[in-house]
Protein backbone atom coordinates (compact mmCIF):
# COMPACT_ATOMS: atom_id res chain seq x y z
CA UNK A 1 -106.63 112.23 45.95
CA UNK A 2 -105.74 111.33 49.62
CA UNK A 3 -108.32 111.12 52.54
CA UNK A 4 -106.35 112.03 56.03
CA UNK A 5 -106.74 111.34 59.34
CA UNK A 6 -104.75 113.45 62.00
CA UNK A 7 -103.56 111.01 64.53
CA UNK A 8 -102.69 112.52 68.19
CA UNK A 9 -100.98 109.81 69.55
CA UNK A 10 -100.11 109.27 73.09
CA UNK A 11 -100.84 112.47 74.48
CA UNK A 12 -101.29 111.32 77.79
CA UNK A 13 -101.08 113.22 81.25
CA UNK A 14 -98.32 110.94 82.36
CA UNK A 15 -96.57 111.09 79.29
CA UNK A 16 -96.92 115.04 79.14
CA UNK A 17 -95.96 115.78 82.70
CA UNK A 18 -92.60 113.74 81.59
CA UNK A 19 -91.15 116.21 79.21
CA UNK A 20 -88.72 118.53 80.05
CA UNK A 21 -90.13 122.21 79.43
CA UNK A 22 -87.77 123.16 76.77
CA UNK A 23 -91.05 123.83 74.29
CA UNK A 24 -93.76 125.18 76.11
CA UNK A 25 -95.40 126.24 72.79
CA UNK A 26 -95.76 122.32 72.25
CA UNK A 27 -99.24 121.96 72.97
CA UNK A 28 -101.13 124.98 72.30
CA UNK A 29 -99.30 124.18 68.58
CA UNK A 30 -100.48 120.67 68.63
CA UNK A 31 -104.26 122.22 70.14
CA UNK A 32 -103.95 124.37 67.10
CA UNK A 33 -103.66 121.34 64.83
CA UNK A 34 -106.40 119.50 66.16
CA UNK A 35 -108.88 122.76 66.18
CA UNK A 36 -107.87 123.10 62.77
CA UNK A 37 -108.06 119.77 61.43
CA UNK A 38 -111.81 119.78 62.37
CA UNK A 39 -112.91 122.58 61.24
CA UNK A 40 -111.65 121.25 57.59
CA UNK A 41 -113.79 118.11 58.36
CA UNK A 42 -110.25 115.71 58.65
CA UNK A 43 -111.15 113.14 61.36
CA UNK A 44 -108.76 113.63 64.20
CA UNK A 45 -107.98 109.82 66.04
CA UNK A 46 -106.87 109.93 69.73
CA UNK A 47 -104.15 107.18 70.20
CA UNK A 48 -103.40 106.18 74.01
CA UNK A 49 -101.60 103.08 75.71
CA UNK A 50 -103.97 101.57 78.30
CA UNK A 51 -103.62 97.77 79.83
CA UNK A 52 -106.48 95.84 81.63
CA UNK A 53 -105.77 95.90 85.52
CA UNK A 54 -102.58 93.76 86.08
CA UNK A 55 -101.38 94.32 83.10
CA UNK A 56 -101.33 91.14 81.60
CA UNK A 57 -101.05 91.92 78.04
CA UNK A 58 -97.68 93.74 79.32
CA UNK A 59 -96.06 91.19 81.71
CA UNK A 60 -93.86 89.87 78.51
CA UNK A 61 -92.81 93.64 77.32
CA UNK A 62 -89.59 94.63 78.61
CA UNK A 63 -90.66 98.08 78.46
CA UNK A 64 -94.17 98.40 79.54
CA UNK A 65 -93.76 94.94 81.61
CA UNK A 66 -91.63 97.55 84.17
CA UNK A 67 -94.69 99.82 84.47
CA UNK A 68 -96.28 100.48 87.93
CA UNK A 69 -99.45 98.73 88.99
CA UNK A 70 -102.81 100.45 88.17
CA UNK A 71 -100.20 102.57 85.49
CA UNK A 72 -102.04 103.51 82.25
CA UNK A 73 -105.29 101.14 83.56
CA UNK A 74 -108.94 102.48 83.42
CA UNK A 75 -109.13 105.43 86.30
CA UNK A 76 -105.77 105.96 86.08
CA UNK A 77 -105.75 109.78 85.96
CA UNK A 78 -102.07 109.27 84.35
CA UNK A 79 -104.33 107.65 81.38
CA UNK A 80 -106.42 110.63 80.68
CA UNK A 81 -105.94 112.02 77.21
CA UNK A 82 -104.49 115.92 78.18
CA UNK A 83 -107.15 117.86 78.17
CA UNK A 84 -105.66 120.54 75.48
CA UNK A 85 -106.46 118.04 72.87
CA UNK A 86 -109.07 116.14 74.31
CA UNK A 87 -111.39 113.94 72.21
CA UNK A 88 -114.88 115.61 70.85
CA UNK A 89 -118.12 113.28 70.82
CA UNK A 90 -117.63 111.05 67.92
CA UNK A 91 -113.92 110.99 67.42
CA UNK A 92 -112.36 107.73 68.14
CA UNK A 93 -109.90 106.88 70.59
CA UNK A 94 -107.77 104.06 69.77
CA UNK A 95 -105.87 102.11 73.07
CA UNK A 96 -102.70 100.46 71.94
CA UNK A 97 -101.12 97.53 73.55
CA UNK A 98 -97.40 98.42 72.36
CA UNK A 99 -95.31 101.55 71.44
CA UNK A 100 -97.02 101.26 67.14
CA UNK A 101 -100.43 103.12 67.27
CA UNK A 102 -101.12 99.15 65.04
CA UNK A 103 -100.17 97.06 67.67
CA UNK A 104 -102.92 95.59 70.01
CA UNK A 105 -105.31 97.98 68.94
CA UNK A 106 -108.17 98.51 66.49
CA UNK A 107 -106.64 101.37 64.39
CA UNK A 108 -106.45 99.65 61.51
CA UNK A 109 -109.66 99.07 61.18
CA UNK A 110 -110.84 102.42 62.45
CA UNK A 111 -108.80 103.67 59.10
CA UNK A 112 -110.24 101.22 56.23
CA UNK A 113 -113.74 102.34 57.81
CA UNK A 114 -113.66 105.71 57.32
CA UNK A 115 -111.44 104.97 54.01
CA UNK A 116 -108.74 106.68 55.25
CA UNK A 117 -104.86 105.86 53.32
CA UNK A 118 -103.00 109.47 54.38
CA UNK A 119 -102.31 109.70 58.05
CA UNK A 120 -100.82 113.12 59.59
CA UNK A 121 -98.75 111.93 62.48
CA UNK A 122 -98.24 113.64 66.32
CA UNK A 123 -97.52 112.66 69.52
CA UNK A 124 -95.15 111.90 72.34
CA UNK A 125 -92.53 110.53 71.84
CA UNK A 126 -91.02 110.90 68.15
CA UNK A 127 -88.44 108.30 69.02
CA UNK A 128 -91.39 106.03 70.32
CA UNK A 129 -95.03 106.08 69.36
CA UNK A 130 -94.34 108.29 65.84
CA UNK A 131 -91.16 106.23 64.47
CA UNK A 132 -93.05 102.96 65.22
CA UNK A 133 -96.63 103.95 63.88
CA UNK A 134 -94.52 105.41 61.07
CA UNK A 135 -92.13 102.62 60.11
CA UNK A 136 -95.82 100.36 60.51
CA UNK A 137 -97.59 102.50 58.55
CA UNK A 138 -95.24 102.54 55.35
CA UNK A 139 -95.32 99.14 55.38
CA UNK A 140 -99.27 99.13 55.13
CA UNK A 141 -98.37 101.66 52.10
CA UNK A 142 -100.05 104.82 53.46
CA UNK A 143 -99.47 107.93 52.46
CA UNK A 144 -97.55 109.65 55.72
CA UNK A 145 -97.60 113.74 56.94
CA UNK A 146 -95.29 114.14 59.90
CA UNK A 147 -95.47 117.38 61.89
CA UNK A 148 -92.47 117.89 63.77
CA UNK A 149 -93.51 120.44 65.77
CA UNK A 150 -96.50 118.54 66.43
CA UNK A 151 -94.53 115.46 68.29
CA UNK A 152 -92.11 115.88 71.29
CA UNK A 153 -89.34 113.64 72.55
CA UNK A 154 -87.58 114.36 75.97
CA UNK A 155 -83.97 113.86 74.02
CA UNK A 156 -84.31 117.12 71.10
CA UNK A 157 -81.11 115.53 69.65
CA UNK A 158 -82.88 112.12 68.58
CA UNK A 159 -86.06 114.63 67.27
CA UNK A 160 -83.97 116.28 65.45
CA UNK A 161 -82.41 113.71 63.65
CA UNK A 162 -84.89 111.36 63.23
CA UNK A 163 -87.70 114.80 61.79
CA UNK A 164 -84.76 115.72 59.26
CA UNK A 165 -83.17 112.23 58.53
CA UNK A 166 -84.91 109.25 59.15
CA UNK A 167 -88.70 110.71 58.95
CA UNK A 168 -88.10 112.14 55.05
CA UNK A 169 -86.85 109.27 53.40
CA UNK A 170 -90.75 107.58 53.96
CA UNK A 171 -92.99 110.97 55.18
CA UNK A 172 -93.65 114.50 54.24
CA UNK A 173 -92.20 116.18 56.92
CA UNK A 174 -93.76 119.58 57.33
CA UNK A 175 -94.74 122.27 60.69
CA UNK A 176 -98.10 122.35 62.07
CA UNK A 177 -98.30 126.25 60.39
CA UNK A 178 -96.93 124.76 56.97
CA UNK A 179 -99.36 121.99 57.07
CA UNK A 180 -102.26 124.44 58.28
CA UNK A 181 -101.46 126.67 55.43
CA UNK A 182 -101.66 123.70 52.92
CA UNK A 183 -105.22 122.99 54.21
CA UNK A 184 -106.31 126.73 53.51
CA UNK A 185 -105.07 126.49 50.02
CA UNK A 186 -106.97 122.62 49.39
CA UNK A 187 -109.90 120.68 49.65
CA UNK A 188 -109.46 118.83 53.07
CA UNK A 189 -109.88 115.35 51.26
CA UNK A 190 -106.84 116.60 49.07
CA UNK A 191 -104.48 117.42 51.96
């Protein structure tokens, strides 16, 4: 017996306005996850990148080093979490530091509190925030749920490949209506 956590991870304005609008059903799908993981009492945890103003805990990434002042900083309407999956009273949002939902942020301990070992993985990008939470995660020895569907990447090549080849060999890779149907079928602490 599993206890899950659905992690929305870097659903971001910013990030969101970025991809191309080759899926439009992307969100409502991923709104559809959320709603549903709720209502089966699975915690849902809001993952976002955020820096201090200056970004000083960026200045020695070569990726997030190259980001705009005031980018991804407190009032930064970029920031906001999109508002089609934005967090409820009571459900944690976790601000990473790097593109792992682990590193420079408190999700780790977020998980152990509310004894949670099976995380259900989303978010934007696949080849970013959901292959490095993922390959992190294994290594911590969770049990791992991706939903394809449920992440995006602006290159559906590298999605492709990495939901059918890379993703399997450590995660249950599944669709947000597969994994939904699961739920209606189980206890949501068995899921």
């Amino acid at each position: 017996m599993t206890t899950p956590a659905l992690l929305v991870m870097d659903v971001q304005q910013a990030i969101v306005d970025r991809l191309p609008d080759t899926d439009p059903d992307y969100l409502p799908r991923l709104t559809r996850a959320v709603t549903v993981a709720r209502s089966a009492g699975i915690p849902v945890v809001h993952v976002v990148v955020g820096f201090r103003p200056g970004h000083p805990e960026a200045k020695s990434s070569p990726l997030f080093g190259a980001l705009p002042e005031g980018a991804f900083t407190e009032g930064d309407p970029g920031a906001a979490i999109h508002p089609a999956v934005a967090p409820l009273p009571g459900e944690s949002v976790v601000t990473k530091k790097r593109v792992s939902a682990f590193t420079g942020s408190d999700l780790d301990l977020v998980l152990r509190g509310g004894a949670v070992d099976h995380l259900v993985l989303t978010g934007i990008a696949t080849s970013g925030v959901v292959l490095s939470t993922l390959r992190q995660a294994a290594d911590l020895d969770h049990h791992l749920t991706v939903l394809a569907d449920g992440c995006a990447d602006a290159d559906p090549e590298v999605h492709r490949v990495l939901t059918e080849k890379v993703f399997p060999r450590q995660a249950d890779v599944t669709t947000v209506d597969a994994w939904i149907a699961g739920l209606t079928h189980s206890t949501p602490q068995g899921q």
